[in-house]
C-alpha atoms as a PDB file:
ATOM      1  CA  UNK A   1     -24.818  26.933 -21.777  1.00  0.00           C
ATOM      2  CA  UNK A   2     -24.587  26.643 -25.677  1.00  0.00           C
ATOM      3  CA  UNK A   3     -26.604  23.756 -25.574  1.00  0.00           C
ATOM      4  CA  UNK A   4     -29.113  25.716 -23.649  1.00  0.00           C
ATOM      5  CA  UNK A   5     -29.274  28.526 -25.826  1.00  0.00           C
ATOM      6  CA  UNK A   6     -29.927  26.233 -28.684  1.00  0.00           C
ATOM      7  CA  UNK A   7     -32.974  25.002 -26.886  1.00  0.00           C
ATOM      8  CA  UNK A   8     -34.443  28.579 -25.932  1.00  0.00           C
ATOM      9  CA  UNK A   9     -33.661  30.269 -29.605  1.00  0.00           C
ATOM     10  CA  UNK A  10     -36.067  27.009 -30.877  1.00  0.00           C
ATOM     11  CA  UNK A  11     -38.687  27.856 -28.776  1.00  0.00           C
ATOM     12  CA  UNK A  12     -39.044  31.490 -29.564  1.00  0.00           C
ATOM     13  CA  UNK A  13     -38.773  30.517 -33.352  1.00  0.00           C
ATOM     14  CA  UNK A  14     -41.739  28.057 -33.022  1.00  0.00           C
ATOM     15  CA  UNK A  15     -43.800  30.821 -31.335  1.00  0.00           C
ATOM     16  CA  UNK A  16     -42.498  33.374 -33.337  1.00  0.00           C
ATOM     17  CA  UNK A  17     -43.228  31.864 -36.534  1.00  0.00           C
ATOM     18  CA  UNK A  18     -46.572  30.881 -35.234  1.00  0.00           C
ATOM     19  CA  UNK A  19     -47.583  34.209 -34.879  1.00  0.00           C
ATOM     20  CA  UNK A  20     -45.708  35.829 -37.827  1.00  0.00           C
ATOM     21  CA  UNK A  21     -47.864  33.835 -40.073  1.00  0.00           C
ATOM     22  CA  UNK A  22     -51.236  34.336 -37.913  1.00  0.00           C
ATOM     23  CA  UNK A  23     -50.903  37.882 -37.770  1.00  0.00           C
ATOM     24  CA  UNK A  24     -49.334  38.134 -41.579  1.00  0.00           C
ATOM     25  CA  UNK A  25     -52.725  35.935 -42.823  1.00  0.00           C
ATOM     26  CA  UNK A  26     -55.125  37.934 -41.367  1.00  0.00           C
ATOM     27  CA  UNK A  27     -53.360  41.765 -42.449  1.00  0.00           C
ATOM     28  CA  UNK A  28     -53.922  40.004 -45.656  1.00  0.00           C
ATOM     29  CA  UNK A  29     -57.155  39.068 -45.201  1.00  0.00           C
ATOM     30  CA  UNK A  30     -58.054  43.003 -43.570  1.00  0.00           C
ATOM     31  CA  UNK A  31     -56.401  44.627 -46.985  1.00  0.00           C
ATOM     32  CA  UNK A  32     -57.286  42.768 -49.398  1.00  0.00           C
ATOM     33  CA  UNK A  33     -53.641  41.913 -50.330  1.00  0.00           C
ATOM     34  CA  UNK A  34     -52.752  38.549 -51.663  1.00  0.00           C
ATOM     35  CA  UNK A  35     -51.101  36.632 -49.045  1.00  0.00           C
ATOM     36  CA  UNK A  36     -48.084  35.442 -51.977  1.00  0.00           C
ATOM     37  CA  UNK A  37     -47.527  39.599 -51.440  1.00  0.00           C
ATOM     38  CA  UNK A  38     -47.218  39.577 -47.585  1.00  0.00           C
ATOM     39  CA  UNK A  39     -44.784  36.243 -47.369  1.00  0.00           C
ATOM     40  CA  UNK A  40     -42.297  38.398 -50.401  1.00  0.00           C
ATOM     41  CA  UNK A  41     -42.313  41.118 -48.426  1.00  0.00           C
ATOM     42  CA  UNK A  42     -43.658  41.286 -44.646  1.00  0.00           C
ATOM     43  CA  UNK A  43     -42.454  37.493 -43.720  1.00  0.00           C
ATOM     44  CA  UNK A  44     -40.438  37.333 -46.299  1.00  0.00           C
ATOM     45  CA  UNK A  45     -37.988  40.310 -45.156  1.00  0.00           C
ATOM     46  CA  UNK A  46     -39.018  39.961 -41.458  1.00  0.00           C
ATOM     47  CA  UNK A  47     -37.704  36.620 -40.846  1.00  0.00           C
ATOM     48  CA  UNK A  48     -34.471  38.048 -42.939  1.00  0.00           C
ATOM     49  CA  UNK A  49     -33.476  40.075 -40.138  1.00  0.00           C
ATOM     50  CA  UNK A  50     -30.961  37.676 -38.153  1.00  0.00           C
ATOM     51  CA  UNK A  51     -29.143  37.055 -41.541  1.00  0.00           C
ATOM     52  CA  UNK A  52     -28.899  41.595 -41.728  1.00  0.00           C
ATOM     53  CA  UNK A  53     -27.584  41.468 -38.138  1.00  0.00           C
ATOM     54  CA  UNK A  54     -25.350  38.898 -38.203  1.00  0.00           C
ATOM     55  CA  UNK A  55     -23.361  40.082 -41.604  1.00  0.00           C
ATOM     56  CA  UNK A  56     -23.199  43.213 -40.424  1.00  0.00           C
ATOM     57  CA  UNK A  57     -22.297  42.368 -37.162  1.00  0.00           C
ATOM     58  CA  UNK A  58     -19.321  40.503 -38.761  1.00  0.00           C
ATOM     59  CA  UNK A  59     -17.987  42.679 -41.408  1.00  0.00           C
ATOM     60  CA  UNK A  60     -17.660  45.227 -38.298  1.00  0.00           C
ATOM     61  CA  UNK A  61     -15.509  42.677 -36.375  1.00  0.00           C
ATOM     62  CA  UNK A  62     -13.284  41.987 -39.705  1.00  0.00           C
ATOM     63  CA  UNK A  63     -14.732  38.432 -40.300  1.00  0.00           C
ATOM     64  CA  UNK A  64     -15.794  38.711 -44.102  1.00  0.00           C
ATOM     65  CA  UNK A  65     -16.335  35.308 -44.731  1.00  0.00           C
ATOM     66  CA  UNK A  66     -18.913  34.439 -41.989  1.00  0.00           C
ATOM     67  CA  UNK A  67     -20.792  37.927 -43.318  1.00  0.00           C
ATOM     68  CA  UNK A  68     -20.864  37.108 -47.097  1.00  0.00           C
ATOM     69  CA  UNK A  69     -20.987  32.783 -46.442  1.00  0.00           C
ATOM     70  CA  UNK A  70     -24.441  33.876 -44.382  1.00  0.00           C
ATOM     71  CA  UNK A  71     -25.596  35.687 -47.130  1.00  0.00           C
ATOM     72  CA  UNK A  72     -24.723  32.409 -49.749  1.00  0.00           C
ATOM     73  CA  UNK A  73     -25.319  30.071 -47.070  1.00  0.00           C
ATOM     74  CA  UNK A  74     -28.850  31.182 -45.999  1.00  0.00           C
ATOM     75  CA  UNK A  75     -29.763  31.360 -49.418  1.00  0.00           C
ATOM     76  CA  UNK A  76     -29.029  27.797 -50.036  1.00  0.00           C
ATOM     77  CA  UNK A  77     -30.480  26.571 -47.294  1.00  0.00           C
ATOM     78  CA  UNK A  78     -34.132  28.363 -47.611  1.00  0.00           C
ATOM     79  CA  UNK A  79     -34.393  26.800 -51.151  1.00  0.00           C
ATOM     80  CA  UNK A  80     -32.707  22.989 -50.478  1.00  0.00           C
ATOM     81  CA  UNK A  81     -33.213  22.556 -46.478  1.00  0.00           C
ATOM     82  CA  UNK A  82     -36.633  24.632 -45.980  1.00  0.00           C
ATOM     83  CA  UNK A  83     -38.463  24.431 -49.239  1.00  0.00           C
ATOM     84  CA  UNK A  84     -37.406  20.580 -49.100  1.00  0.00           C
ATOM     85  CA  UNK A  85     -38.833  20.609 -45.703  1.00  0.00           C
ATOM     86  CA  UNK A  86     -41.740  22.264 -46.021  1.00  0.00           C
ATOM     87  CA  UNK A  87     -42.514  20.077 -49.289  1.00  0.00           C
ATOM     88  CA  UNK A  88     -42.611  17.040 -46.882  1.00  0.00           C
ATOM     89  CA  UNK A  89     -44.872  18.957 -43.930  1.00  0.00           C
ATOM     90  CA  UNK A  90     -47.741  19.498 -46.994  1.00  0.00           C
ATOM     91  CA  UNK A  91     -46.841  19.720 -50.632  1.00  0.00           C
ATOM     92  CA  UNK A  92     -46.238  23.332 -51.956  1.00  0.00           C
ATOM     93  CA  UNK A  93     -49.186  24.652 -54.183  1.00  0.00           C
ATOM     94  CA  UNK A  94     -49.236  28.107 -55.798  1.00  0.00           C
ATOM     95  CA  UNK A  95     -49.815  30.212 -59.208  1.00  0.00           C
ATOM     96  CA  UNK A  96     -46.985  30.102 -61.355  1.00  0.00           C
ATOM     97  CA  UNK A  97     -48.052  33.639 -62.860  1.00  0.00           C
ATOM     98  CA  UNK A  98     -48.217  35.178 -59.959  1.00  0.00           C
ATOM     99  CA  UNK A  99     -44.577  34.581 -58.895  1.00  0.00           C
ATOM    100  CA  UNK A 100     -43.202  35.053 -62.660  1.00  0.00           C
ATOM    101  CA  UNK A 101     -42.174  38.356 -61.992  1.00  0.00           C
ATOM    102  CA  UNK A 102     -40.474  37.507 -58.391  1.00  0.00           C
ATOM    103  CA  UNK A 103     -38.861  34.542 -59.870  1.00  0.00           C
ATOM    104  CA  UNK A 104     -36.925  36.289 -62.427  1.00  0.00           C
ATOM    105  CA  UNK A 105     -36.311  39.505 -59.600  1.00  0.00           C
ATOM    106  CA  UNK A 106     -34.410  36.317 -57.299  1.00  0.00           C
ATOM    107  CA  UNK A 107     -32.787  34.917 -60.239  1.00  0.00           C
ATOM    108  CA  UNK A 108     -31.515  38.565 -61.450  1.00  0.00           C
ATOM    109  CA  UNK A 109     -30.087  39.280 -58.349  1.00  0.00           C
ATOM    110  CA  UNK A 110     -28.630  36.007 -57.778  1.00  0.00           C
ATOM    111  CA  UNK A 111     -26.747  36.582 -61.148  1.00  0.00           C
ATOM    112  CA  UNK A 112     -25.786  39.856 -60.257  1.00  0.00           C
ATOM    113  CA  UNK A 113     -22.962  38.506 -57.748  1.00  0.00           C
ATOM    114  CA  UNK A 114     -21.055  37.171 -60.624  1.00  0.00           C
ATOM    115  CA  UNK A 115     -18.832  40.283 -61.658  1.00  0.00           C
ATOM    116  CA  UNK A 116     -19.059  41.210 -57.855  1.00  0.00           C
ATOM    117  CA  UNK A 117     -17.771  38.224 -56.789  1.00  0.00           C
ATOM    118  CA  UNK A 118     -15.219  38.268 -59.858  1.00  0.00           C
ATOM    119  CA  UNK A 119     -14.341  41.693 -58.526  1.00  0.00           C
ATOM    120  CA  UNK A 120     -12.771  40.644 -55.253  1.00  0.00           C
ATOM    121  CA  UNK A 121     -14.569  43.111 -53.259  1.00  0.00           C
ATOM    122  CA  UNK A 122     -18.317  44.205 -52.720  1.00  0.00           C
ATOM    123  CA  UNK A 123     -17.196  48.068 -52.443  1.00  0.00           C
ATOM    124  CA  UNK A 124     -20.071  50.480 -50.942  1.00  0.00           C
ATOM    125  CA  UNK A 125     -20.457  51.391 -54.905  1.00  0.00           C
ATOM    126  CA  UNK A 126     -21.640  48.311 -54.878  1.00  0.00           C
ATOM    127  CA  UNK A 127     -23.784  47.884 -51.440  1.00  0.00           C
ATOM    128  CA  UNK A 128     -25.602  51.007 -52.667  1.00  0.00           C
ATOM    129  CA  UNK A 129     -26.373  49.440 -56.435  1.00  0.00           C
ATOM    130  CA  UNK A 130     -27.962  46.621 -54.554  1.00  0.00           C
ATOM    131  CA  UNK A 131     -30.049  48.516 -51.538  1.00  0.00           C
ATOM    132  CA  UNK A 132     -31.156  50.344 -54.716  1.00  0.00           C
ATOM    133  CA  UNK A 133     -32.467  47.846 -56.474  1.00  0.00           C
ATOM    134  CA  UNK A 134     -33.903  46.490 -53.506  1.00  0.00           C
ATOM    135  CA  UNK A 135     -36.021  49.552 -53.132  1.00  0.00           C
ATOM    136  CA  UNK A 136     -37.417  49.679 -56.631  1.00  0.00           C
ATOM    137  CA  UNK A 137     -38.826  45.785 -56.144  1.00  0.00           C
ATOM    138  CA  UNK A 138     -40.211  47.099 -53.089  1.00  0.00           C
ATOM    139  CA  UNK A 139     -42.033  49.746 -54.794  1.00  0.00           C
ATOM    140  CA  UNK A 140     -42.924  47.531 -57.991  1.00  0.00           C
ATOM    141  CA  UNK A 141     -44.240  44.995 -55.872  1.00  0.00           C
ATOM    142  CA  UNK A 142     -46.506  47.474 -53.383  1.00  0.00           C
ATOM    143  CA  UNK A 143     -47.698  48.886 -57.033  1.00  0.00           C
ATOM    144  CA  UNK A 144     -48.427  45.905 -58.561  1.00  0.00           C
ATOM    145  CA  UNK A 145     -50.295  44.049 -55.577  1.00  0.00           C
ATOM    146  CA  UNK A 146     -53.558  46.329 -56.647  1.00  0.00           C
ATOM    147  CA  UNK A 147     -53.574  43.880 -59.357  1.00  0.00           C
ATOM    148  CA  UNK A 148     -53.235  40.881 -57.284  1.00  0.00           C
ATOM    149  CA  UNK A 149     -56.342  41.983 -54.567  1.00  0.00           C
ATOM    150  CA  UNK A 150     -57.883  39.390 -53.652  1.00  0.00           C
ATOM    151  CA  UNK A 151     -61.725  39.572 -52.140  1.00  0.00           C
ATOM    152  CA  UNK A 152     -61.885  39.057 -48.773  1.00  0.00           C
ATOM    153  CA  UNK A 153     -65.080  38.032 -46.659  1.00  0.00           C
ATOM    154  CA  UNK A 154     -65.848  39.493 -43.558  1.00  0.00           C
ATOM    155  CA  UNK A 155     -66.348  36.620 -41.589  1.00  0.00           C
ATOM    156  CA  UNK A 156     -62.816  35.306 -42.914  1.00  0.00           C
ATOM    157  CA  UNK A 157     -61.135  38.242 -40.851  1.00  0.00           C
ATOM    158  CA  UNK A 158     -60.319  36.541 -37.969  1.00  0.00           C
ATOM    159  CA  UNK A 159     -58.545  39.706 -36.050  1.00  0.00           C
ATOM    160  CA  UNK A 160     -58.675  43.325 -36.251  1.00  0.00           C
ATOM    161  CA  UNK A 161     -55.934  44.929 -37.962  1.00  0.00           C
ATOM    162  CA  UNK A 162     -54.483  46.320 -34.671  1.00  0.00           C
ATOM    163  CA  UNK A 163     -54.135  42.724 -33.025  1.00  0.00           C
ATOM    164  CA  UNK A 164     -52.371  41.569 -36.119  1.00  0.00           C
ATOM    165  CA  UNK A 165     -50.132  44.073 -35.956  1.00  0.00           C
ATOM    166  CA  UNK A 166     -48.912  43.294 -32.621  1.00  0.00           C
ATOM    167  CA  UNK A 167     -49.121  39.310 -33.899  1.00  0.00           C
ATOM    168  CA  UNK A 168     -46.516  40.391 -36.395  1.00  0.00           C
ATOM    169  CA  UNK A 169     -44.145  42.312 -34.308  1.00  0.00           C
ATOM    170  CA  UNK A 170     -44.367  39.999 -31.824  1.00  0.00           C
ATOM    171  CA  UNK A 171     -43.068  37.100 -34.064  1.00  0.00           C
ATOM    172  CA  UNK A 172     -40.205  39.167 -35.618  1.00  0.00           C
ATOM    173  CA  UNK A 173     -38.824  39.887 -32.299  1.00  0.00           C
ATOM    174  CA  UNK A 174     -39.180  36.008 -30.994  1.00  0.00           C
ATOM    175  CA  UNK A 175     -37.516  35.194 -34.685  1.00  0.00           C
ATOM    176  CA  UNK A 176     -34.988  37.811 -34.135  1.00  0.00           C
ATOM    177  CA  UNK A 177     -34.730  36.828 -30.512  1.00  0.00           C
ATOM    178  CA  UNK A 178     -34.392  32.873 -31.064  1.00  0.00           C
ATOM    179  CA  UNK A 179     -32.108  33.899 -34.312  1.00  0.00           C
ATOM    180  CA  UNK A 180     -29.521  35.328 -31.941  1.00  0.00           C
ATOM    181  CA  UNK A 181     -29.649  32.056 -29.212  1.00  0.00           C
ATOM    182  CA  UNK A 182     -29.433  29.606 -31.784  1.00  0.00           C
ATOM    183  CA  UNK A 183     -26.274  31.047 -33.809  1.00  0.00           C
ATOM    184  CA  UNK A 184     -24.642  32.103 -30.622  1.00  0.00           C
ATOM    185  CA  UNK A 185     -24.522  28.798 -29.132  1.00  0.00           C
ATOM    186  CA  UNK A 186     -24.224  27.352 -32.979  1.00  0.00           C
ATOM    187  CA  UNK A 187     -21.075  28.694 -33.415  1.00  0.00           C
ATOM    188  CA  UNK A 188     -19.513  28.783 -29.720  1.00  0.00           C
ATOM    189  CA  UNK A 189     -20.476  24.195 -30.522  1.00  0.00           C
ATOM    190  CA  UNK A 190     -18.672  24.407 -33.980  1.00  0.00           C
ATOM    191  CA  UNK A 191     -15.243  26.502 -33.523  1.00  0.00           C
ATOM    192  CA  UNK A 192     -14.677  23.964 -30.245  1.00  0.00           C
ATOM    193  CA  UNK A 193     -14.196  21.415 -33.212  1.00  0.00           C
ATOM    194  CA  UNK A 194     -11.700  23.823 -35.025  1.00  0.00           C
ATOM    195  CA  UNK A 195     -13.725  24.092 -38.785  1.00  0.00           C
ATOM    196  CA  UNK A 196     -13.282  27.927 -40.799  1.00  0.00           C
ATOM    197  CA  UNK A 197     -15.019  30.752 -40.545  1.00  0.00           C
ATOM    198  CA  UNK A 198     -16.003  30.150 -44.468  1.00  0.00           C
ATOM    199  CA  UNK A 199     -17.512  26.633 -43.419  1.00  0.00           C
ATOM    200  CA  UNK A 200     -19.239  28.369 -40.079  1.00  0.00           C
ATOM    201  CA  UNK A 201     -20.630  31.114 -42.178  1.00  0.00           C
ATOM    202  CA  UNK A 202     -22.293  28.840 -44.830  1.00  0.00           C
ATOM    203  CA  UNK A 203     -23.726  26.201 -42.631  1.00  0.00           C
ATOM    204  CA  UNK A 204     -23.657  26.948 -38.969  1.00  0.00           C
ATOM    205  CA  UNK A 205     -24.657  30.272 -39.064  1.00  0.00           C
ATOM    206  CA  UNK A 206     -26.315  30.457 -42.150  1.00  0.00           C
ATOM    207  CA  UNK A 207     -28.657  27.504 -41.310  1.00  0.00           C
ATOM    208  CA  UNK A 208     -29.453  29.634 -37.637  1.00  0.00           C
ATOM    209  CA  UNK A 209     -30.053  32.466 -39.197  1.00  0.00           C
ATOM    210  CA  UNK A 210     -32.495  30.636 -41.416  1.00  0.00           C
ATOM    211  CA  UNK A 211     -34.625  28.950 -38.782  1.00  0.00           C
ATOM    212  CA  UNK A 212     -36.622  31.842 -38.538  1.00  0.00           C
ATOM    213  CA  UNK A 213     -37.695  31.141 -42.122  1.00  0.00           C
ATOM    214  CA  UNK A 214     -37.591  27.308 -41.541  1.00  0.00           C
ATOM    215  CA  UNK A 215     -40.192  28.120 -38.809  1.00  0.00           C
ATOM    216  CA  UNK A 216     -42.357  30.168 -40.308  1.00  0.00           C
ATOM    217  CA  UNK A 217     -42.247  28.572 -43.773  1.00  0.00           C
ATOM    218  CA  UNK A 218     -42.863  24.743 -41.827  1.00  0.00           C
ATOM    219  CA  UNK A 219     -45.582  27.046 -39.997  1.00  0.00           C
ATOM    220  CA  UNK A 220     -46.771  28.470 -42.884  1.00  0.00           C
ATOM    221  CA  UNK A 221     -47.728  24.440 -44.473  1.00  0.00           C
ATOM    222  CA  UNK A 222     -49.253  23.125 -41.390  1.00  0.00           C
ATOM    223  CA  UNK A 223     -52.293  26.045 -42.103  1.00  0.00           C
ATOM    224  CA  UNK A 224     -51.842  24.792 -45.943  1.00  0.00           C
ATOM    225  CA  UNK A 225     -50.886  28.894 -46.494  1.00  0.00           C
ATOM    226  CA  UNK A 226     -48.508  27.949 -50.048  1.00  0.00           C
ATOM    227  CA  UNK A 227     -48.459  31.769 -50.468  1.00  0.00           C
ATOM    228  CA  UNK A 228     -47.073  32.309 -47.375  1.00  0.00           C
ATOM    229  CA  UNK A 229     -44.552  29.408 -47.271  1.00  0.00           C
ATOM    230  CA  UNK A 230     -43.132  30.189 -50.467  1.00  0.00           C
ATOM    231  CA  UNK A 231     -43.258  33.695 -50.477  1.00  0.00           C
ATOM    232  CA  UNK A 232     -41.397  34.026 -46.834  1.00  0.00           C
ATOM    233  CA  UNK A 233     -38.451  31.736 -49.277  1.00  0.00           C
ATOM    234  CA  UNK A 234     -38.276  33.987 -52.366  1.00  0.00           C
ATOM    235  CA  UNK A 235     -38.087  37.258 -50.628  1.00  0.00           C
ATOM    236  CA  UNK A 236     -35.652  36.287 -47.716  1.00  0.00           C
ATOM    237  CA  UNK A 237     -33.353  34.958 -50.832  1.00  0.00           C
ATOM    238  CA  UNK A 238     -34.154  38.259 -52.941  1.00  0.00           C
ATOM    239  CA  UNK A 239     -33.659  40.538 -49.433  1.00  0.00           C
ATOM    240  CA  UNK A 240     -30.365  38.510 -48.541  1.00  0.00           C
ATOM    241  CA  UNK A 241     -28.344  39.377 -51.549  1.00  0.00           C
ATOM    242  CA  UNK A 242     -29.932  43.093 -52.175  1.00  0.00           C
ATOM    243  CA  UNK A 243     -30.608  44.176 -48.763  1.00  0.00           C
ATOM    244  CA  UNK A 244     -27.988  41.909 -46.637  1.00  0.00           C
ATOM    245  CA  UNK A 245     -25.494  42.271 -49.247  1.00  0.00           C
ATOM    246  CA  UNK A 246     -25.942  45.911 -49.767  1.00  0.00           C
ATOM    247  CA  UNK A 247     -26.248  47.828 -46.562  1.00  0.00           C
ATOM    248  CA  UNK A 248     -23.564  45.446 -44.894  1.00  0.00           C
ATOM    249  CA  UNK A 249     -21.098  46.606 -47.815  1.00  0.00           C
ATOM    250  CA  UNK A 250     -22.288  50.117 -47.460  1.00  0.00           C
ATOM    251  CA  UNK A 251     -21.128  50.145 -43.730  1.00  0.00           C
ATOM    252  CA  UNK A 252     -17.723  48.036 -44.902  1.00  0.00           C
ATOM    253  CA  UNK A 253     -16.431  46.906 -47.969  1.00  0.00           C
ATOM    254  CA  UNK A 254     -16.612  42.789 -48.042  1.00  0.00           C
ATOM    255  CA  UNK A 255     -13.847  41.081 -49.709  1.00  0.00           C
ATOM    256  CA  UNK A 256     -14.428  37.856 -50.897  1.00  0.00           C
ATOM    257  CA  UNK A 257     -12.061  34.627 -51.000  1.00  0.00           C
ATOM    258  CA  UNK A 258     -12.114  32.145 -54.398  1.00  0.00           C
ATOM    259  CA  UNK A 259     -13.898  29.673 -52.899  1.00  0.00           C
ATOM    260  CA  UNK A 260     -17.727  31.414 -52.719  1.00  0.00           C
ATOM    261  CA  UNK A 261     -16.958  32.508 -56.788  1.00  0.00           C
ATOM    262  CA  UNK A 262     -15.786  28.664 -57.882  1.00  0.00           C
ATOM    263  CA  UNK A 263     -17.986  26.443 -55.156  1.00  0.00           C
ATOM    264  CA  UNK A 264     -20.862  28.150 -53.288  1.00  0.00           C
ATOM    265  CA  UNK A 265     -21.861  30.743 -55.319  1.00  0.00           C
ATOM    266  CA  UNK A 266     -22.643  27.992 -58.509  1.00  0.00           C
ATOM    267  CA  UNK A 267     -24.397  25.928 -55.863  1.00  0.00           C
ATOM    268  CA  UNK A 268     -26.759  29.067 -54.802  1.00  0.00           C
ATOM    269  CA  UNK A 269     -27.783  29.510 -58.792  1.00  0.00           C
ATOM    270  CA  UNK A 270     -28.392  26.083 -59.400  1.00  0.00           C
ATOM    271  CA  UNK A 271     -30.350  25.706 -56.798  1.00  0.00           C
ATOM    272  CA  UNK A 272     -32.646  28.868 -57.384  1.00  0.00           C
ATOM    273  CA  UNK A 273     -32.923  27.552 -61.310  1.00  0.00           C
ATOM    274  CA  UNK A 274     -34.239  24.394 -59.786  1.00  0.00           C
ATOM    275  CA  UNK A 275     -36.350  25.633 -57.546  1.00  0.00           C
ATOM    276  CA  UNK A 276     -37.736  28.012 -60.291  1.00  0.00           C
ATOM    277  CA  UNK A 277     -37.919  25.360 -62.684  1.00  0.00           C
ATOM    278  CA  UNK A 278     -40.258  23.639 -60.473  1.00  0.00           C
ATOM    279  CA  UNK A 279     -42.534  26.322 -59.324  1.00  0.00           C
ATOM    280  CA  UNK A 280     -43.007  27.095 -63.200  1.00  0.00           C
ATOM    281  CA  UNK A 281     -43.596  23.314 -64.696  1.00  0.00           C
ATOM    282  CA  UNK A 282     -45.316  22.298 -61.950  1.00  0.00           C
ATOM    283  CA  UNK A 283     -49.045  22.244 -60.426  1.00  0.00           C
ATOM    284  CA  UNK A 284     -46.988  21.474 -57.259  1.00  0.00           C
ATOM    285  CA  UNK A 285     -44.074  20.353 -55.301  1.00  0.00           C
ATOM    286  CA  UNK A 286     -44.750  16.981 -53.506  1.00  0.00           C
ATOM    287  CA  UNK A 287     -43.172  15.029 -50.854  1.00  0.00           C
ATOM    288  CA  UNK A 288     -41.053  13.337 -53.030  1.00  0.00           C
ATOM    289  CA  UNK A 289     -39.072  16.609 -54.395  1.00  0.00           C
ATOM    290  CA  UNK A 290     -38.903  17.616 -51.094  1.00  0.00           C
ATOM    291  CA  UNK A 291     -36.834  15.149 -50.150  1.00  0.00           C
ATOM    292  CA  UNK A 292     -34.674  15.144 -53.076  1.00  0.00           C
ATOM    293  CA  UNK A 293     -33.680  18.515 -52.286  1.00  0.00           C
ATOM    294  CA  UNK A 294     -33.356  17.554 -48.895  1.00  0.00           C
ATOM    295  CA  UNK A 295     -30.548  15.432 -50.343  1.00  0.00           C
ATOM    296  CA  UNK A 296     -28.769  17.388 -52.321  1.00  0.00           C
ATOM    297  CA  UNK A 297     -28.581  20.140 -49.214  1.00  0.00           C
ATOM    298  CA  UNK A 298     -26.764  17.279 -46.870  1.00  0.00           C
ATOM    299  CA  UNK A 299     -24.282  16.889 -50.438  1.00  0.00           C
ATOM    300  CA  UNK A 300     -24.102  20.420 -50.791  1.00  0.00           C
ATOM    301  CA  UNK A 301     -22.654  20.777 -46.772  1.00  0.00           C
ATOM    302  CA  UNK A 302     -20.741  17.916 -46.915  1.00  0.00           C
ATOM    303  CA  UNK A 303     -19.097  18.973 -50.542  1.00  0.00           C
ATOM    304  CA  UNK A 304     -18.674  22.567 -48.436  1.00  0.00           C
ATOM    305  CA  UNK A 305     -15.957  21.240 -46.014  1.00  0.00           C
END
């Protein structure tokens, strides 16, 4: 049966990613908001939501590690295992000024786990800091996407606004829905070969949680939509530490064990300087970054045990 539920959780990903990026292109297209706008925040956030229920979910049932290693985990994995991935499918193509601003929001908050981390304990002090800071990119970014409007022809529209909507609530649930499959069955395979709850949290889960962006970012490059793709990355990592992070230590404080301040958490902020290196010196990511970071993600979990 865990094998099975594998299988069904990758079929509603497929089709939920499929139509989380139809309906998400063609909102854009209807408002005259820059798709790079709609993957930070729409797709971006949407495809977030297994990570939200699963570390809350497990700070409730007093296992900490799988909660915050989900969090670190996920975050890894969007930037090494789907960016890499997605780099192969068609090479990653977007304006560097345009994602300045989001960059440095990712990399702020991925600093900001430092003294948390060093603290011991994300205390609800703390979960509300973050869900707070959360809430002023969302406004910042809603404010500043009049600036990056993009003109849109009518016959580019390829769907009224009400059919998109329905496109895009669709494909949350059928992320949400093949989220829950995949890491259910993930995780009933992995703890029959006796590995920790730290290890389960940063791969196991983490990487289930993350199909959802996996699909819709892989998705997202097969229509050659960069925005999208990349977008859906930087604000699942940005929502993951200040949304995920926050409202799971608002409903329970999170302690946190040595091993995600000396190992995982390094590994998280070298990765997202890399990948913002890249997306700042570069025209574009090829194939052959793509699968160097595909390589240093299969180091990074085997390092992890």
């Amino acid at each position: 049966m865990d094998y099975l539920y594998i299988v069904i959780g990758l079929i509603g990903l497929f089709f939920g990613g499929e139509a989380l990026v139809r309906g998400s292109v063609n909102i854009a297209r209807r408002l005259s908001i820059s798709p790079l706008i709609i993957g930070l925040t729409v797709v971006g956030f949407g495809t977030s939501t297994p990570e939200l229920l699963v570390s809350v979910q497990a700070a409730l049932r007093g296992v900490p590690d799988i909660a915050i290693g989900n969090i670190i985990g996920s975050n890894i994995a969007n930037i090494l295992l789907i960016a890499g991935l997605t780099c192969l499918v068609w090479p990653i193509r977007v304006k560097a000024a345009a994602l300045r601003r989001d960059l440095g929001f990712m990399a702020a908050s991925a600093l900001l786990l430092v003294p948390l981390f060093t603290s011991g304990e994300i205390a609800r002090l703390a979960g509300l800091i973050l869900v707070a800071g959360l809430t002023g990119y969302l406004v910042w970014t809603f404010k500043m996407s009049r600036q990056d409007a993009v003109e849109v022809q009518s016959t580019d529209v390829q769907s009224s606004i009400g059919i998109s909507l329905l496109l895009v609530a669709f494909g949350l649930a059928a992320l949400v829905f093949g989220g829950h499959f995949i890491v259910n069955g993930a995780v009933s395979v992995a703890r029959s070969f006796g590995v920790s709850e730290a290890f389960i949290g940063l791969t196991i889960v983490a990487v289930g949680t993350s199909l959802p962006e996996l699909a819709t970012s892989i998705i997202a490059a097969f229509r050659r939509q960069s925005d999208i793709a990349i977008g859906n990355i930087i604000g699942s990592n940005i929502f993951n530490v200040l949304g995920i992070l926050g409202v799971t230590a608002l409903i329970a404080p999170i302690p946190v064990i040595a091993r995600f301040l000396t190992f995982d958490l390094p590994v998280m902020i070298g990765a997202s300087g890399v990948l913002i290196g890249l997306l700042l010196t570069r025209p574009q990511i090829g194939r052959g970054v793509g699968a160097m970071m595909l390589l240093g993600y299969g180091i990074y979990v085997f390092a992890a045990q």
